[in-house]
N, C-alpha and C. Protein backbone atom coordinates (compact mmCIF):
# COMPACT_ATOMS: atom_id res chain seq x y z
N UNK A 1 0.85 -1.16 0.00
CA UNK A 1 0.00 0.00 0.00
C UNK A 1 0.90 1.24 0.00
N UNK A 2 0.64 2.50 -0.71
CA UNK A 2 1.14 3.55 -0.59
C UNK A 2 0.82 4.52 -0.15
N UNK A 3 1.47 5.26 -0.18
CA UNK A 3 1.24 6.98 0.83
C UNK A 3 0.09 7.25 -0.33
N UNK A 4 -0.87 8.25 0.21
CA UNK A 4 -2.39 8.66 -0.24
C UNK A 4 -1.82 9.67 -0.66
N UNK A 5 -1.22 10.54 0.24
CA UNK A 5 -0.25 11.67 0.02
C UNK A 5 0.53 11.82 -1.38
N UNK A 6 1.05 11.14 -0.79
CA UNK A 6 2.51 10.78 -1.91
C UNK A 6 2.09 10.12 -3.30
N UNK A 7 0.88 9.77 -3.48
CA UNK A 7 0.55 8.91 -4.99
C UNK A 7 0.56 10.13 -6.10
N UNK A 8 0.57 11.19 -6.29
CA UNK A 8 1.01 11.87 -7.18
C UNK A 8 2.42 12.10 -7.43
N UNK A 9 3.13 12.00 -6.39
CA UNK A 9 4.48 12.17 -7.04
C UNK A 9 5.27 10.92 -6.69
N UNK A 10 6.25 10.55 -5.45
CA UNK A 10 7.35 9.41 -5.72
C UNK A 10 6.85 8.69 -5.10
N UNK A 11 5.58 8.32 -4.49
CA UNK A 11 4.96 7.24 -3.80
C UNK A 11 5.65 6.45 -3.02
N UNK A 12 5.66 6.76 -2.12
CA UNK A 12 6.40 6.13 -0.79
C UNK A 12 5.41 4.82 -0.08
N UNK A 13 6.17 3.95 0.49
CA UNK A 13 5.59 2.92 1.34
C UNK A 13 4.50 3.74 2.64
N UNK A 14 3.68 3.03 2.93
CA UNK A 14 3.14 3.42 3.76
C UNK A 14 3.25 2.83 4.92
N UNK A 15 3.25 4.01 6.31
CA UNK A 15 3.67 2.72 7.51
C UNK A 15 2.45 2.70 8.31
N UNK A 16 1.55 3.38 7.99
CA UNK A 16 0.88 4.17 9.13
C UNK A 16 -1.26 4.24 8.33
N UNK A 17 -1.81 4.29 9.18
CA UNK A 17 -3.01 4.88 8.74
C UNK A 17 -3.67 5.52 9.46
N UNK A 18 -4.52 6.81 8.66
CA UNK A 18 -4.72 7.68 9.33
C UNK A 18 -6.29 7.83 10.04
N UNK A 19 -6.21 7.91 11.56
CA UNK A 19 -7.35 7.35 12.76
C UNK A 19 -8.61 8.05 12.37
N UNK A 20 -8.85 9.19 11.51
CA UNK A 20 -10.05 9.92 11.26
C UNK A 20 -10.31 9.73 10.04
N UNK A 21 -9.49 9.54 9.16
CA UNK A 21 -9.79 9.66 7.18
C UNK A 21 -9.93 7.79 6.86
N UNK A 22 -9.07 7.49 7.45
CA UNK A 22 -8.78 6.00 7.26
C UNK A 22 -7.41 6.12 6.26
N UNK A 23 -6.81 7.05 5.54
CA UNK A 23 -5.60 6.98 4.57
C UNK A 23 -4.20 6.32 4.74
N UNK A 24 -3.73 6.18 4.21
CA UNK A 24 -2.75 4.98 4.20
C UNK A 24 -1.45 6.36 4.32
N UNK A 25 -0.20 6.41 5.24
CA UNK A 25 0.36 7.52 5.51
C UNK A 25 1.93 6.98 5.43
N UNK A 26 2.78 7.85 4.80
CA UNK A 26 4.57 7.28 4.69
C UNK A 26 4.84 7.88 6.23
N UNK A 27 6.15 7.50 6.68
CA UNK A 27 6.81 8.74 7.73
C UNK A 27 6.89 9.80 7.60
N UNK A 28 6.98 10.64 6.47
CA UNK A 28 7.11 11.97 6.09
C UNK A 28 5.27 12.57 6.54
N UNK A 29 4.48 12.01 5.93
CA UNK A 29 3.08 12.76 6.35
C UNK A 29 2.63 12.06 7.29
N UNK A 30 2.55 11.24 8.20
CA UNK A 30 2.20 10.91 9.80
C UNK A 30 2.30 12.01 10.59
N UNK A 31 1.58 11.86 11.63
CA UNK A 31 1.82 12.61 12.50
C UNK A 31 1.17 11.69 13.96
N UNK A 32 1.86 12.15 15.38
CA UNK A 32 1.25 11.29 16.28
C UNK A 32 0.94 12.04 17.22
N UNK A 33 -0.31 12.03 17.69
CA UNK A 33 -0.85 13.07 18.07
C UNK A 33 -1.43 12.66 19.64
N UNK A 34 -0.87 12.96 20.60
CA UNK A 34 -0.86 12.43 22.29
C UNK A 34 -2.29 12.61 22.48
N UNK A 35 -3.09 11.64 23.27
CA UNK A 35 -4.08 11.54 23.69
C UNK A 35 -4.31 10.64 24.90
N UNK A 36 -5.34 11.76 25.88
CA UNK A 36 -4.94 11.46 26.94
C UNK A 36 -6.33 10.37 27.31
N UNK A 37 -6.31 8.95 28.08
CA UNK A 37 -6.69 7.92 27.90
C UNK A 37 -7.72 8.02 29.10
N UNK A 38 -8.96 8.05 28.94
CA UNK A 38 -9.81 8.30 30.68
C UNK A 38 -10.56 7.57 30.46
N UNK A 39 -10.52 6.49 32.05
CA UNK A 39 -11.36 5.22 32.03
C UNK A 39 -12.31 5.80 33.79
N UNK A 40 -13.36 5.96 33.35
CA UNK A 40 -13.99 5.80 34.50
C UNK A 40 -13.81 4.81 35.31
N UNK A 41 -13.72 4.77 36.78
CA UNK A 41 -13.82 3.66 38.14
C UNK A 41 -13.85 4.22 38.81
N UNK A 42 -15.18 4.71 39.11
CA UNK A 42 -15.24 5.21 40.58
C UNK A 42 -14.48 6.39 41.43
N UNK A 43 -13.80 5.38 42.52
CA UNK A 43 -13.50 6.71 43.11
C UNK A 43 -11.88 6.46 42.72
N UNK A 44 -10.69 7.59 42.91
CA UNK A 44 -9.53 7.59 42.12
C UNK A 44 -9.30 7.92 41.00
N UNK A 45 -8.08 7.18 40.42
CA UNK A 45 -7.56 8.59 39.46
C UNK A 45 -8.28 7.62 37.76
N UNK A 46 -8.42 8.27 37.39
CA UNK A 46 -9.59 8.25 35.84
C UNK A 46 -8.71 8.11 35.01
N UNK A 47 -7.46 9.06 34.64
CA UNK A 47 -6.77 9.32 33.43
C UNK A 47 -5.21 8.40 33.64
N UNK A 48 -5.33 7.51 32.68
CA UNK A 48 -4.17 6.67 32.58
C UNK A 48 -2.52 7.97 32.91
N UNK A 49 -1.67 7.01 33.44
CA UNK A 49 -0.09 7.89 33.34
C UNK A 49 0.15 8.72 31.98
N UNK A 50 0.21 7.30 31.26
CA UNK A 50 0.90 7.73 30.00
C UNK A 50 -0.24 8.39 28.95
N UNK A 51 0.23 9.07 27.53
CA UNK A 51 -0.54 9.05 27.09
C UNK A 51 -0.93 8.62 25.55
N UNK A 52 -1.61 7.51 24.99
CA UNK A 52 -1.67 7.05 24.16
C UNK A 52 -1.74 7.50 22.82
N UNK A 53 -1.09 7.61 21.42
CA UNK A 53 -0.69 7.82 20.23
C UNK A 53 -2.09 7.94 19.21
N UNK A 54 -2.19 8.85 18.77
CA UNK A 54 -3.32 8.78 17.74
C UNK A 54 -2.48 9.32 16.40
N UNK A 55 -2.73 8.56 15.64
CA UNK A 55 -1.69 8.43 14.26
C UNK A 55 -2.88 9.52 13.12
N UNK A 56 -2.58 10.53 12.87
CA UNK A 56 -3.40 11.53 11.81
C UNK A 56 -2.15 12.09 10.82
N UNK A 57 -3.20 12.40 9.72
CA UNK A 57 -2.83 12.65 8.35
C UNK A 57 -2.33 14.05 8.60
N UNK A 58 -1.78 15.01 7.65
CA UNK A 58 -1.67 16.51 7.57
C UNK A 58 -2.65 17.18 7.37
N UNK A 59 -4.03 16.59 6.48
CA UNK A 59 -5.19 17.18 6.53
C UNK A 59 -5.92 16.76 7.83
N UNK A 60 -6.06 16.21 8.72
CA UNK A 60 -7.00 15.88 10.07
C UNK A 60 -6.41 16.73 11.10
N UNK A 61 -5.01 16.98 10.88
CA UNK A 61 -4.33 17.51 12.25
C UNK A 61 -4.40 18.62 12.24
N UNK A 62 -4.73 19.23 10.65
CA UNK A 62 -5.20 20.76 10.59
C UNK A 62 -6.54 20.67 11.05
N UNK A 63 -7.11 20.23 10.97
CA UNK A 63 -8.96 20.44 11.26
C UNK A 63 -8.95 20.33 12.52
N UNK A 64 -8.23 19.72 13.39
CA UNK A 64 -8.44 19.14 14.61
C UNK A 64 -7.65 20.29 15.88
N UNK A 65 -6.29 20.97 15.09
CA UNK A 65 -5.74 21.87 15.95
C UNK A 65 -6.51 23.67 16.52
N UNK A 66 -6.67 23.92 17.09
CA UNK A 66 -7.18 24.62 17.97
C UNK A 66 -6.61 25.91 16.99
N UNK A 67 -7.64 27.11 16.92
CA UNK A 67 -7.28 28.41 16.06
C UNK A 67 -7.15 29.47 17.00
């Protein structure tokens, strides 16, 4: 599969797909975008330590970033 991106010009492998479009993404247009993981239980702490990877395109991460 190839970069969605990249199929007009040197079409690169794809490593990645993207969590909102569904597109198939090289390393060059990925992006990983921190998201923070909250599991309700009661009483205590809700939001996991770490925070888990959401893999988006260059067009989603524009729509999605704050103006």
């Amino acid at each position: 599969m190839n970069c969605y991106d990249c199929a007009t010009s040197d079409a690169s492998a794809a490593v990645a797909i993207c969590r909102n479009c569904g597109a198939a993404l090289c390393d060059r247009h990925a992006w990983a975008a921190p998201q923070t993981v909250v599991r309700v239980q009661g009483v205590g702490q809700s939001t996991m330590p770490e925070p888990a990877r959401r893999i988006v395109c260059t067009v989603c991460r524009g729509a999605t970033q704050p103006v």
